[in-house]
C-alpha atoms as a PDB file:
ATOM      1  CA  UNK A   1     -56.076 257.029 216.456  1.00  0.00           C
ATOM      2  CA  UNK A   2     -57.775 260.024 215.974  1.00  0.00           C
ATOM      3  CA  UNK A   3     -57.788 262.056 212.648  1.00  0.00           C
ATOM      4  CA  UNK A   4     -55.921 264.945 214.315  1.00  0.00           C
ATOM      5  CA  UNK A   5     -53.806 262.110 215.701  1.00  0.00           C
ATOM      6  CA  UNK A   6     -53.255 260.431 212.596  1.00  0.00           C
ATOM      7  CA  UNK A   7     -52.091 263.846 210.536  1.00  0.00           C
ATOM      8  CA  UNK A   8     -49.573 264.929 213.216  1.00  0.00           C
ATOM      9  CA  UNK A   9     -48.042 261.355 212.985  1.00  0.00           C
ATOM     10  CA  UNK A  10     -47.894 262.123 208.712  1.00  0.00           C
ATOM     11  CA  UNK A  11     -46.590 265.539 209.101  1.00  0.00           C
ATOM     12  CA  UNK A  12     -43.801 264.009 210.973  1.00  0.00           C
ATOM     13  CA  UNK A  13     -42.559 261.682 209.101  1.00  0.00           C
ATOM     14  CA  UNK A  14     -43.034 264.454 206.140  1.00  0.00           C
ATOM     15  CA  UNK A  15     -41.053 266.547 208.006  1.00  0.00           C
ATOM     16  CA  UNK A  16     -37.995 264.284 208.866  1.00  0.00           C
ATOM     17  CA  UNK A  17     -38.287 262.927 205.621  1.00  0.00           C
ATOM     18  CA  UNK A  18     -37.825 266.286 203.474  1.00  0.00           C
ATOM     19  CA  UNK A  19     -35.075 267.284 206.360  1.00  0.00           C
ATOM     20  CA  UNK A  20     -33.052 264.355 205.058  1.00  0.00           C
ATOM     21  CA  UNK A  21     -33.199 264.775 201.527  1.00  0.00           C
ATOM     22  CA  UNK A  22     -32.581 268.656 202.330  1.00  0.00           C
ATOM     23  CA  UNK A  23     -35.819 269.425 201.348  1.00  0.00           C
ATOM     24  CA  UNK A  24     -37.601 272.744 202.599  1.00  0.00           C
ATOM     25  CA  UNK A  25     -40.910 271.517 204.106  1.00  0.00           C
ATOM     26  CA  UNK A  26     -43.296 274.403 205.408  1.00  0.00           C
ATOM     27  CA  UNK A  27     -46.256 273.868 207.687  1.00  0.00           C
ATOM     28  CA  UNK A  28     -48.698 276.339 205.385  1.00  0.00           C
ATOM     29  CA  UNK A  29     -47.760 274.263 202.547  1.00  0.00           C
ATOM     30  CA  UNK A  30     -48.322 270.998 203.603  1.00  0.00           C
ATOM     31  CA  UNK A  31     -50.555 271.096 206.524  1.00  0.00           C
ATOM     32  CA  UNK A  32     -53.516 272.602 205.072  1.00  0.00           C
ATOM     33  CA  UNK A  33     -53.868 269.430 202.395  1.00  0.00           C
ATOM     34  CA  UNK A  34     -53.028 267.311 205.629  1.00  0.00           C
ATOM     35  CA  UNK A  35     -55.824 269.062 206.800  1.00  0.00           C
ATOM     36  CA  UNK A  36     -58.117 269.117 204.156  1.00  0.00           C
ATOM     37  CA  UNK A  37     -58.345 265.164 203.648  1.00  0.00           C
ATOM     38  CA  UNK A  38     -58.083 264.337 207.701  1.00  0.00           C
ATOM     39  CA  UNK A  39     -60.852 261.989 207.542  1.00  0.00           C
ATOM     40  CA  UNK A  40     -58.667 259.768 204.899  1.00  0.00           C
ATOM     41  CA  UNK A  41     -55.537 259.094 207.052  1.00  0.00           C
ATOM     42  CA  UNK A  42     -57.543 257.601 210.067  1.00  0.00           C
ATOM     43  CA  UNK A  43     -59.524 255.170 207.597  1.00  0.00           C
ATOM     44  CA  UNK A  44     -58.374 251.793 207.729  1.00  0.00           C
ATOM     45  CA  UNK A  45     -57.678 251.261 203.827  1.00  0.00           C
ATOM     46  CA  UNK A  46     -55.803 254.261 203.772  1.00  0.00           C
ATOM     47  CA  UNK A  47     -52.369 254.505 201.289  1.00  0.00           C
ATOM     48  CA  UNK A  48     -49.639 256.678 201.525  1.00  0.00           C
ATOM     49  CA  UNK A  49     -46.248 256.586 199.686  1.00  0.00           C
ATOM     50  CA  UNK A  50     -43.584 258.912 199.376  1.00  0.00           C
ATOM     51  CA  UNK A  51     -41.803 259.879 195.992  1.00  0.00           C
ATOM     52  CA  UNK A  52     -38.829 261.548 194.476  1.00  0.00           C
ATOM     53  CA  UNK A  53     -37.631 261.761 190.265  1.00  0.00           C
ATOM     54  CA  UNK A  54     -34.492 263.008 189.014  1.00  0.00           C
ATOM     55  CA  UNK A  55     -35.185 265.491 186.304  1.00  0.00           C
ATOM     56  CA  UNK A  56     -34.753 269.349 187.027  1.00  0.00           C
ATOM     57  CA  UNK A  57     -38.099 269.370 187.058  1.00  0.00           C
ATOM     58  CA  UNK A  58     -38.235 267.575 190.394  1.00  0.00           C
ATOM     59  CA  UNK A  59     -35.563 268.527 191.917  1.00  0.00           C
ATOM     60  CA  UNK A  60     -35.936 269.497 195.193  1.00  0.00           C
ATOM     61  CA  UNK A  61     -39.152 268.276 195.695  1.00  0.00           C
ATOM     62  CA  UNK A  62     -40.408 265.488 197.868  1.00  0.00           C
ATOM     63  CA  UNK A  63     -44.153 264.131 196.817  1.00  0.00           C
ATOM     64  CA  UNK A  64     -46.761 262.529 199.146  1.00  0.00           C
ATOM     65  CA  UNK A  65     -49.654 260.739 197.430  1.00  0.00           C
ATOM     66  CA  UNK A  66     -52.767 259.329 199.052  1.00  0.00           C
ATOM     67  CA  UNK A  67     -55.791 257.702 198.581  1.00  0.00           C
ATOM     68  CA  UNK A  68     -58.807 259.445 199.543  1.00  0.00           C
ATOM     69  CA  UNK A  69     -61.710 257.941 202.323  1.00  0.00           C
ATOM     70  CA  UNK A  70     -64.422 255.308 200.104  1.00  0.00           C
ATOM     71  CA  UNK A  71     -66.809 257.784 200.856  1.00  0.00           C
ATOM     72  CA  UNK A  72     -65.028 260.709 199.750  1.00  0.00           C
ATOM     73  CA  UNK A  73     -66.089 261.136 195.866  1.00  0.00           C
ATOM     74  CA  UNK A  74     -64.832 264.456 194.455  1.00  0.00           C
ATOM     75  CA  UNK A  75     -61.247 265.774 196.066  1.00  0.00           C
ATOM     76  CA  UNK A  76     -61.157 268.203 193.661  1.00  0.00           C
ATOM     77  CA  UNK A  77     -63.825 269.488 194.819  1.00  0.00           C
ATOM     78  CA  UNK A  78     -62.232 269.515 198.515  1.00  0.00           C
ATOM     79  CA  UNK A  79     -59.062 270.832 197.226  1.00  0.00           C
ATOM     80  CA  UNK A  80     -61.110 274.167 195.697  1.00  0.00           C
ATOM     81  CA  UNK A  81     -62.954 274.444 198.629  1.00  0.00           C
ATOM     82  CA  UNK A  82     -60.372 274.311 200.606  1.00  0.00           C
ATOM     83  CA  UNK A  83     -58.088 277.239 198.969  1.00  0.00           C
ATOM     84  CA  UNK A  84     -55.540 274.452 197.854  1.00  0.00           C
ATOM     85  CA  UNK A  85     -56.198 274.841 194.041  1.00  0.00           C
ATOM     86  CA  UNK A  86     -57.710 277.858 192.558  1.00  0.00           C
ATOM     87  CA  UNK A  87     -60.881 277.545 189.931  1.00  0.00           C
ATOM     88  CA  UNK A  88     -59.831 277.423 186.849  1.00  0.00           C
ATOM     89  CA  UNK A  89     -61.645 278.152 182.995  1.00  0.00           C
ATOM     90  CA  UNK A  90     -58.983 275.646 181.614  1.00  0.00           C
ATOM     91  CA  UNK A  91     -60.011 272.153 180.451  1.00  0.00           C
ATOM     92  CA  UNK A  92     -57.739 270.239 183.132  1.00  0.00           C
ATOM     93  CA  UNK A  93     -60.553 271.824 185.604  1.00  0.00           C
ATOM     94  CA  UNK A  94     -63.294 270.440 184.334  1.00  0.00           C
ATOM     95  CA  UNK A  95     -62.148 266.596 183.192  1.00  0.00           C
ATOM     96  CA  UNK A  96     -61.910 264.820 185.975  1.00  0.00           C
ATOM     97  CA  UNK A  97     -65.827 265.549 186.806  1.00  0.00           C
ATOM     98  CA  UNK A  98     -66.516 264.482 182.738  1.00  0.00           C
ATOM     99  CA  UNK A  99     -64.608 261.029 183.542  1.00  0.00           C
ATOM    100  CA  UNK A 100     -66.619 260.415 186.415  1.00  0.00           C
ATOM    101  CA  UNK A 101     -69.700 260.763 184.562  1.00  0.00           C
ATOM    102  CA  UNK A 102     -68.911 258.516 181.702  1.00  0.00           C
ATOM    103  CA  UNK A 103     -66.977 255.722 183.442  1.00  0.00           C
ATOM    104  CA  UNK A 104     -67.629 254.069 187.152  1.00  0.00           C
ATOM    105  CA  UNK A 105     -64.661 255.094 189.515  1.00  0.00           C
ATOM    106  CA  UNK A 106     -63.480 252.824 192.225  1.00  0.00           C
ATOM    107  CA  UNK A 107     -61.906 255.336 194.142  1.00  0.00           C
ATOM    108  CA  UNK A 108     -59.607 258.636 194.380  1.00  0.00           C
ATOM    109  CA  UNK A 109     -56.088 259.673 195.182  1.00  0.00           C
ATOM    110  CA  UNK A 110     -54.690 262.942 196.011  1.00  0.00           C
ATOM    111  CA  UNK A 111     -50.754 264.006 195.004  1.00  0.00           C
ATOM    112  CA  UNK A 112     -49.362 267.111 196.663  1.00  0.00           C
ATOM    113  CA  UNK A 113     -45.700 268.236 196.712  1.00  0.00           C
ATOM    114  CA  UNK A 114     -43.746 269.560 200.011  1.00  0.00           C
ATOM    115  CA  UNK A 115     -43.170 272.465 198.523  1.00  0.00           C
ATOM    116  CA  UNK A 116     -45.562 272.851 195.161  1.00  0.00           C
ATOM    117  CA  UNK A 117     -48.469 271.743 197.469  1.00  0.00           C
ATOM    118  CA  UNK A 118     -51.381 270.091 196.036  1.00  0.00           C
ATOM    119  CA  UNK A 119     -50.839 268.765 192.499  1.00  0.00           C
ATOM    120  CA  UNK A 120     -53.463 266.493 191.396  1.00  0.00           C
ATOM    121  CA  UNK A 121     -56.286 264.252 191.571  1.00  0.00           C
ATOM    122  CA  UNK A 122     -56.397 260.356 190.848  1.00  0.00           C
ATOM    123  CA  UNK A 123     -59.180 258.426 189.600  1.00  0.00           C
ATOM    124  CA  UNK A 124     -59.220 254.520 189.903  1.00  0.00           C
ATOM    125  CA  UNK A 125     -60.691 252.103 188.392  1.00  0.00           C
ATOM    126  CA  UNK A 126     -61.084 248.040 189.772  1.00  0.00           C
ATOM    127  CA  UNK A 127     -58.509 245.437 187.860  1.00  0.00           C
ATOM    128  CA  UNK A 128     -61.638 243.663 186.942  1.00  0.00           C
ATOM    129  CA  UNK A 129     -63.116 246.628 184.718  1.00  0.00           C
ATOM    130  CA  UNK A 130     -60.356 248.048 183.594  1.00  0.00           C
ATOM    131  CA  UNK A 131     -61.780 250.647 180.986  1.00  0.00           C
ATOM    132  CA  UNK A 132     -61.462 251.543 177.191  1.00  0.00           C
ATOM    133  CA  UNK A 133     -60.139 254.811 176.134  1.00  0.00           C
ATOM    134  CA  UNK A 134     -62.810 255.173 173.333  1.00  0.00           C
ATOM    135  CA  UNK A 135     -65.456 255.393 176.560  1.00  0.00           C
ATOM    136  CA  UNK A 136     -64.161 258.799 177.256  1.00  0.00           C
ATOM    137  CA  UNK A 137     -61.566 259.738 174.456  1.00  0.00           C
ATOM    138  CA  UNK A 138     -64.213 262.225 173.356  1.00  0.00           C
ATOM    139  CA  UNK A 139     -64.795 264.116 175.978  1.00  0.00           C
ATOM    140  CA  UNK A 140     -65.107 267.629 175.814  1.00  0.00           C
ATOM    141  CA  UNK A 141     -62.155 268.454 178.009  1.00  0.00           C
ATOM    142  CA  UNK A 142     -59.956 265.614 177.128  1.00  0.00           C
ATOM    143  CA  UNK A 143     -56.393 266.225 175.570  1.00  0.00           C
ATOM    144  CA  UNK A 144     -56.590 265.946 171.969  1.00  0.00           C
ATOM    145  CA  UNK A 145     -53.515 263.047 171.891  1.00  0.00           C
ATOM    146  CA  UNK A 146     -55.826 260.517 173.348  1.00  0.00           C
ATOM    147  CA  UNK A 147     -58.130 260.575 169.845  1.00  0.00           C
ATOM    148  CA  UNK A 148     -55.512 261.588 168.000  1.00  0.00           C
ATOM    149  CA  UNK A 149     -53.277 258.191 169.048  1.00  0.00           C
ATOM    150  CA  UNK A 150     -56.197 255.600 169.120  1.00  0.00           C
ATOM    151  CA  UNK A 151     -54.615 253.866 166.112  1.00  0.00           C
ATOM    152  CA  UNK A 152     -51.309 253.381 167.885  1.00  0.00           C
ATOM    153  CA  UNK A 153     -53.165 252.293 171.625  1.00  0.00           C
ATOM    154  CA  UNK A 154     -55.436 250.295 169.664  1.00  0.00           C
ATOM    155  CA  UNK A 155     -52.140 248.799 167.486  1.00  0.00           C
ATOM    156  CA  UNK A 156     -50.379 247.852 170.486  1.00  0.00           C
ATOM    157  CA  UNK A 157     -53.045 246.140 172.705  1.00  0.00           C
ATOM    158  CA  UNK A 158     -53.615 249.285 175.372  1.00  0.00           C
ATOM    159  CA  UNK A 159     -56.753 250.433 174.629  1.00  0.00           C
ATOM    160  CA  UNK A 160     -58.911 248.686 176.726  1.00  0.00           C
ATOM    161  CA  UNK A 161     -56.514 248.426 179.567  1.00  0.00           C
ATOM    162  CA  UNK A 162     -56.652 251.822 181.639  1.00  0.00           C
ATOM    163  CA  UNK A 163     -56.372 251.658 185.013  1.00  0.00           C
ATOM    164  CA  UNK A 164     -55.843 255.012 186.667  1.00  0.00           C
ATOM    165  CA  UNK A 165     -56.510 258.150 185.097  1.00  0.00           C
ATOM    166  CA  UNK A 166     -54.366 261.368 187.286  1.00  0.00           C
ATOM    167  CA  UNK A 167     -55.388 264.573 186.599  1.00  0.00           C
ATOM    168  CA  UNK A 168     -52.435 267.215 187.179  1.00  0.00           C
ATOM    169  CA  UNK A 169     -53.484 270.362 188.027  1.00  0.00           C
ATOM    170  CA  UNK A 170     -50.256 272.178 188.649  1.00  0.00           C
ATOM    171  CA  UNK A 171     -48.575 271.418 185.696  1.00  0.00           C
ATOM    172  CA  UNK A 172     -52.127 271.127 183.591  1.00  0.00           C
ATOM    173  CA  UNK A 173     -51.354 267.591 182.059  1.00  0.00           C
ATOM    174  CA  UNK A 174     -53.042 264.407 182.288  1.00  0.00           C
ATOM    175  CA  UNK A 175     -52.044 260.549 182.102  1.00  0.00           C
ATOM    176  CA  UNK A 176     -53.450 257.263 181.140  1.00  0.00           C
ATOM    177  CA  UNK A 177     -52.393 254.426 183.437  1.00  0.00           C
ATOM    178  CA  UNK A 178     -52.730 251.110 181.618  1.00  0.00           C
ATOM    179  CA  UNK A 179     -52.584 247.420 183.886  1.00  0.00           C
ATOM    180  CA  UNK A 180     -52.209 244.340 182.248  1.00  0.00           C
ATOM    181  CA  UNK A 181     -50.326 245.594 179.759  1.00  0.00           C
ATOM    182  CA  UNK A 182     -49.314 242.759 176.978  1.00  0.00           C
ATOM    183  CA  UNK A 183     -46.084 241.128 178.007  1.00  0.00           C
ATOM    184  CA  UNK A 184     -44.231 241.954 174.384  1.00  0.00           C
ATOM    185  CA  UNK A 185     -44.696 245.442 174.758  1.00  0.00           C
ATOM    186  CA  UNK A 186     -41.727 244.767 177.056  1.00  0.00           C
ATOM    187  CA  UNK A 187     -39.502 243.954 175.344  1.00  0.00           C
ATOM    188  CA  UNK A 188     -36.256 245.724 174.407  1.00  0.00           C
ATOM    189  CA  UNK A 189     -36.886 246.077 170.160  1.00  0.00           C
ATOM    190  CA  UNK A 190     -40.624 246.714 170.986  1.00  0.00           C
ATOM    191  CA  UNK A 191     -39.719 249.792 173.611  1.00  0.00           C
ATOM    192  CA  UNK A 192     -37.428 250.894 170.370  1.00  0.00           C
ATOM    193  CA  UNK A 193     -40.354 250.929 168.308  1.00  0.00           C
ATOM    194  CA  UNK A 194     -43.128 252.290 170.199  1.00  0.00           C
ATOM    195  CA  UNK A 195     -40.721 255.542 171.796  1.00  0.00           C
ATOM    196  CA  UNK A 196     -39.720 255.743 167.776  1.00  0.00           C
ATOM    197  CA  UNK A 197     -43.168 256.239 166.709  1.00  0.00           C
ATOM    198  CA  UNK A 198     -44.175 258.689 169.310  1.00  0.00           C
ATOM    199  CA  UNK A 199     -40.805 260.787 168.749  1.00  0.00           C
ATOM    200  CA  UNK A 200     -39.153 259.806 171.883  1.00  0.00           C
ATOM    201  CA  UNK A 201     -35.602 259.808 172.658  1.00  0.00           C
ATOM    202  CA  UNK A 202     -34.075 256.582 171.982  1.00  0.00           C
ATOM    203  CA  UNK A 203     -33.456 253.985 174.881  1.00  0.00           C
ATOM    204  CA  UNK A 204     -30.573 253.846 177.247  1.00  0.00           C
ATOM    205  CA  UNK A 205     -29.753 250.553 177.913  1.00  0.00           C
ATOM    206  CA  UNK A 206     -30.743 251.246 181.793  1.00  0.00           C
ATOM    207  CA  UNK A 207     -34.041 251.691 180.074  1.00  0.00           C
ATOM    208  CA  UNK A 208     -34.460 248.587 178.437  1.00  0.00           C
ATOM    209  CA  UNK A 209     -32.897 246.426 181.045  1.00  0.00           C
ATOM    210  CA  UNK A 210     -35.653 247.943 183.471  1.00  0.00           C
ATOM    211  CA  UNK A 211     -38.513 247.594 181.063  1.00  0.00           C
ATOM    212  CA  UNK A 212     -37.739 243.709 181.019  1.00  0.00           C
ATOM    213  CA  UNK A 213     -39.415 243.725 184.638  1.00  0.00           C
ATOM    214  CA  UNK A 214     -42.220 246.627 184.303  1.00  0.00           C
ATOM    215  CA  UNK A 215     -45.288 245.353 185.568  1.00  0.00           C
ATOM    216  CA  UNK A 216     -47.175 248.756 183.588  1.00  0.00           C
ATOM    217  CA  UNK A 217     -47.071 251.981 181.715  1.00  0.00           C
ATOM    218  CA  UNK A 218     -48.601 255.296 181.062  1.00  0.00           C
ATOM    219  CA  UNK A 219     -48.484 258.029 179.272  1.00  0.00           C
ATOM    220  CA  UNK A 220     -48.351 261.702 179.640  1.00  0.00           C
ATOM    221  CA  UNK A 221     -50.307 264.320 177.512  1.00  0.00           C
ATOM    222  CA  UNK A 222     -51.423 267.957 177.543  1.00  0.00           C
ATOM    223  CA  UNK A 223     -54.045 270.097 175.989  1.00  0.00           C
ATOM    224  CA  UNK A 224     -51.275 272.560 173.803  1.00  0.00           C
ATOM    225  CA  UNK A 225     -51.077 270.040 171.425  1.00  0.00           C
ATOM    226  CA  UNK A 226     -51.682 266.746 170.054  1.00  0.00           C
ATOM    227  CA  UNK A 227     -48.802 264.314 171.115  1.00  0.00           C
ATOM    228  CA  UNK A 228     -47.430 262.184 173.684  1.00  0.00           C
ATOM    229  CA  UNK A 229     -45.594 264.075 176.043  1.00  0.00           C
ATOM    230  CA  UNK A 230     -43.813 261.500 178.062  1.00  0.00           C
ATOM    231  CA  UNK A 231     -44.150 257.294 178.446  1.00  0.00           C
ATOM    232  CA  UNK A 232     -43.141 255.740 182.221  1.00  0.00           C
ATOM    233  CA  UNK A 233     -42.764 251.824 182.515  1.00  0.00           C
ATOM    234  CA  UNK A 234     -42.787 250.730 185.901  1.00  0.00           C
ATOM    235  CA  UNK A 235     -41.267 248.003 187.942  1.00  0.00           C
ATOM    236  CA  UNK A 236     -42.092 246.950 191.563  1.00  0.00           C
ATOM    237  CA  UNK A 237     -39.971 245.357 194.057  1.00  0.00           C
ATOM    238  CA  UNK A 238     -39.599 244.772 197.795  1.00  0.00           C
ATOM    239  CA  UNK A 239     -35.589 244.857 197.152  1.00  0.00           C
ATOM    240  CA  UNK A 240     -34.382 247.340 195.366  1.00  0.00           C
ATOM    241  CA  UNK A 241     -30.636 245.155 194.974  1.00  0.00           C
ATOM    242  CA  UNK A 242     -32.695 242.938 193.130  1.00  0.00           C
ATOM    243  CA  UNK A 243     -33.679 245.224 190.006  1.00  0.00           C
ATOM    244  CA  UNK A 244     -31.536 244.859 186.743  1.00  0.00           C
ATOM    245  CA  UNK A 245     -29.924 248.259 187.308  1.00  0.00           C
ATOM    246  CA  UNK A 246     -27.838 250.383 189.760  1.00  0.00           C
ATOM    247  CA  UNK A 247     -30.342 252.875 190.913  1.00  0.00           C
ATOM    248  CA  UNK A 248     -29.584 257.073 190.644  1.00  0.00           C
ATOM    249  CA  UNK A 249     -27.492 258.342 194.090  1.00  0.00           C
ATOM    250  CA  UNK A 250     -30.507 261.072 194.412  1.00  0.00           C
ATOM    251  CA  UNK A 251     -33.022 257.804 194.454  1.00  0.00           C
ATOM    252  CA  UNK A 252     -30.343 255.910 197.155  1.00  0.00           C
ATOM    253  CA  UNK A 253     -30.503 259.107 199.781  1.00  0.00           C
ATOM    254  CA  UNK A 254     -34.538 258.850 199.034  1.00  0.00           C
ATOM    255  CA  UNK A 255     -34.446 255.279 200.091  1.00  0.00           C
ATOM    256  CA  UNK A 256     -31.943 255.750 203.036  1.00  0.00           C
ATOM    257  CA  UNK A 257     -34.126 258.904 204.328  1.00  0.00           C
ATOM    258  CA  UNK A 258     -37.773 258.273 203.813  1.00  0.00           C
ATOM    259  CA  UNK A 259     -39.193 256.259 206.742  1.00  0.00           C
ATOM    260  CA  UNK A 260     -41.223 252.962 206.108  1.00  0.00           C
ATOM    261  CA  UNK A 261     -44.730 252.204 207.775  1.00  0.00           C
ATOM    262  CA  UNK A 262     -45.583 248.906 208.898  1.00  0.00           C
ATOM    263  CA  UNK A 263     -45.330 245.744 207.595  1.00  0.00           C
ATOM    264  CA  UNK A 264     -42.732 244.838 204.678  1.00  0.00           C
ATOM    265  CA  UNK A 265     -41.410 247.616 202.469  1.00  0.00           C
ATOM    266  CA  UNK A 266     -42.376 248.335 198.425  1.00  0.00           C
ATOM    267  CA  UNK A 267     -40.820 250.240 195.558  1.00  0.00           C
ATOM    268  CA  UNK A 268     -41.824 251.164 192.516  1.00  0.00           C
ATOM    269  CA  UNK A 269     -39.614 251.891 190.188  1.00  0.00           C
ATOM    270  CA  UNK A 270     -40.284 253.964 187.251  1.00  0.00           C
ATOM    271  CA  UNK A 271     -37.853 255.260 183.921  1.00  0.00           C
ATOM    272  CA  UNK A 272     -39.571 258.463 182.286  1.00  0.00           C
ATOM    273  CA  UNK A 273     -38.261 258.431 178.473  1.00  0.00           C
ATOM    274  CA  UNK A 274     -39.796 262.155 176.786  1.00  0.00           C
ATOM    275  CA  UNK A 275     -38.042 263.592 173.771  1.00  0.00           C
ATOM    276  CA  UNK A 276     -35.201 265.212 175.098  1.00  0.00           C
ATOM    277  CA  UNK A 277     -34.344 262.333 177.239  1.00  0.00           C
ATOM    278  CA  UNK A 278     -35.101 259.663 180.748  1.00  0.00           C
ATOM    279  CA  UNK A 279     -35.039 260.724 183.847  1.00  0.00           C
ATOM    280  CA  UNK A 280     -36.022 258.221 186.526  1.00  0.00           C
ATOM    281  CA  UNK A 281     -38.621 258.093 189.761  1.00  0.00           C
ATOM    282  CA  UNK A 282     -39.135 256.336 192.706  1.00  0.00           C
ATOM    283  CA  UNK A 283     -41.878 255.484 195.101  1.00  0.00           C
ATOM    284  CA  UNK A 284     -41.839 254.090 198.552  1.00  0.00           C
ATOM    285  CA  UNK A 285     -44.744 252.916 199.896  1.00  0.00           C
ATOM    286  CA  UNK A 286     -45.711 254.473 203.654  1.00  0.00           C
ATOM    287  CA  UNK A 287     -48.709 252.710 204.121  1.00  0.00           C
ATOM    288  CA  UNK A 288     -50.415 249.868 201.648  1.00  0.00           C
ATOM    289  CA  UNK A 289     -52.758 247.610 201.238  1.00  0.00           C
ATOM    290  CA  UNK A 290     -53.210 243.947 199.226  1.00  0.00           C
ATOM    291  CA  UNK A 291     -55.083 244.705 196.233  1.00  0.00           C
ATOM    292  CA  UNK A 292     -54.646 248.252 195.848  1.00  0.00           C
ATOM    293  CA  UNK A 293     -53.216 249.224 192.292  1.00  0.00           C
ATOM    294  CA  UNK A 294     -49.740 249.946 191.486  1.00  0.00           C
ATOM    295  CA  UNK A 295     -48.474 253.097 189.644  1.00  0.00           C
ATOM    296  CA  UNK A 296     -46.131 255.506 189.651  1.00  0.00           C
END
């Protein structure tokens, strides 16, 4: 199937999908990042998955995330050439090229939102050299929270365990994606503790029953100031019946709406905890591939 081929077929399913979940989805908002990363959606490791959250923030919004072609190194780059993102004088502009020159990236992902458009810009690295946060911690454009909570990374076994690194653009944060996170940090009094010490609101018991099965975490930070903004844990499943909790109505119409690609279906399942509160996200899984990463 041809690129052009290939981008139609996505745009439809975008389409139908956002009709569903009543969703406004306009062609000169989504085509032209459809358009921009063609060459991705023909290539035969491609990834595409479909997600919706339930926080105002989110609401009505339907996000598409893909990974980029092998050969396709700098997507921020494509995104400002393109018109999708303007240049920017801010930090968030310039840290995804200051990652790439300290640490070896696997591969990219692009995020872009039905109706916010393009959003931001993933960087990957492999499970087997999963990287330290010292390594680029003290870069120039990096959020300040990243130094400023190596003790409590370093306390709680994370520091050497990123995996992903997303770069948001539209909302000018960043977060850390760690993998083979320790198994206690899932438990129920240490998911207390750790959302205690970063100032967190405390956790429902949909929370902790969820963070039982969560396979990974990350974090959220910005550049206004030096603290955590946000902590996700994540749980994947083929079956959603089979989680520990009833999932959100907004997240059942998701799943009953958004078409799945070939081959067997996969969620993941994320709770969001931030000061004021949880809200909760889920991903379904268009196209994927063994081996590739999972995050939400």
């Amino acid at each position: 199937m041809s690129a052009t081929a290939e981008t139609d077929e996505l745009y439809s399913v975008i389409e139908q999908s956002a009709r569903t979940l009543g969703v406004p989805c306009e062609p000169g908002t989504v085509r032209p990042v459809l358009d921009a990363y063609a060459d991705a959606f023909g290539h035969e490791a491609a990834v595409v998955a479909f997600r919706v959250a339930t926080s105002l923030r989110h609401a009505g919004e339907l996000d598409c995330r893909f990974t980029t072609h092998p050969e396709e190194r700098d997507p921020y780059a494509t995104a400002l050439a393109a018109g999708l993102t303007r240049p920017t004088d801010h930090p968030v502009g310039a840290v995804l090229a200051q990652v790439q020159g300290r640490c070896r990236v696997d591969s990219h992902g692009v995020d872009f939102g039905v109706v916010g458009g393009f959003k931001k810009v993933y960087a990957f690295f492999t499970p087997d050299d999963l990287q330290d946060l010292a390594k680029f911690a003290d870069l120039p454009a990096m959020p300040p929270a990243l130094a400023a909570h190596a003790d409590f990374f370093a306390r709680h076994g994370l520091a050497d365990r990123v995996g992903v690194i997303g770069v948001d653009y539209h909302h000018r944060t960043l977060n850390v994606y760690f993998n083979d996170v320790p198994p206690r940090l899932f438990e129920p009094d240490a998911i207390t503790a750790a959302l205690r010490e970063l100032g967190m609101a405390a956790p429902s018991a949909h929370m902790l029953k969820l963070g039982r099965e969560a396979f990974g975490l990350y974090v959220t930070v910005g550049w206004d100031a030096p603290r955590i903004e946000r902590i996700c844990y994540a749980v994947t499943t083929p079956d959603l019946a089979a989680l520990p909790v009833r999932v959100e109505p907004e997240i059942e119409r998701f799943v009953r709406g958004v078409p799945a690609g070939d081959g067997d279906r996969k969620f993941v399942y994320g709770v969001a905890v931030a000061p004021g509160g949880e809200y909760y996200k889920l991903e379904s899984h268009y196209r994927w591939q063994a081996g590739t990463m999972d995050f939400i």
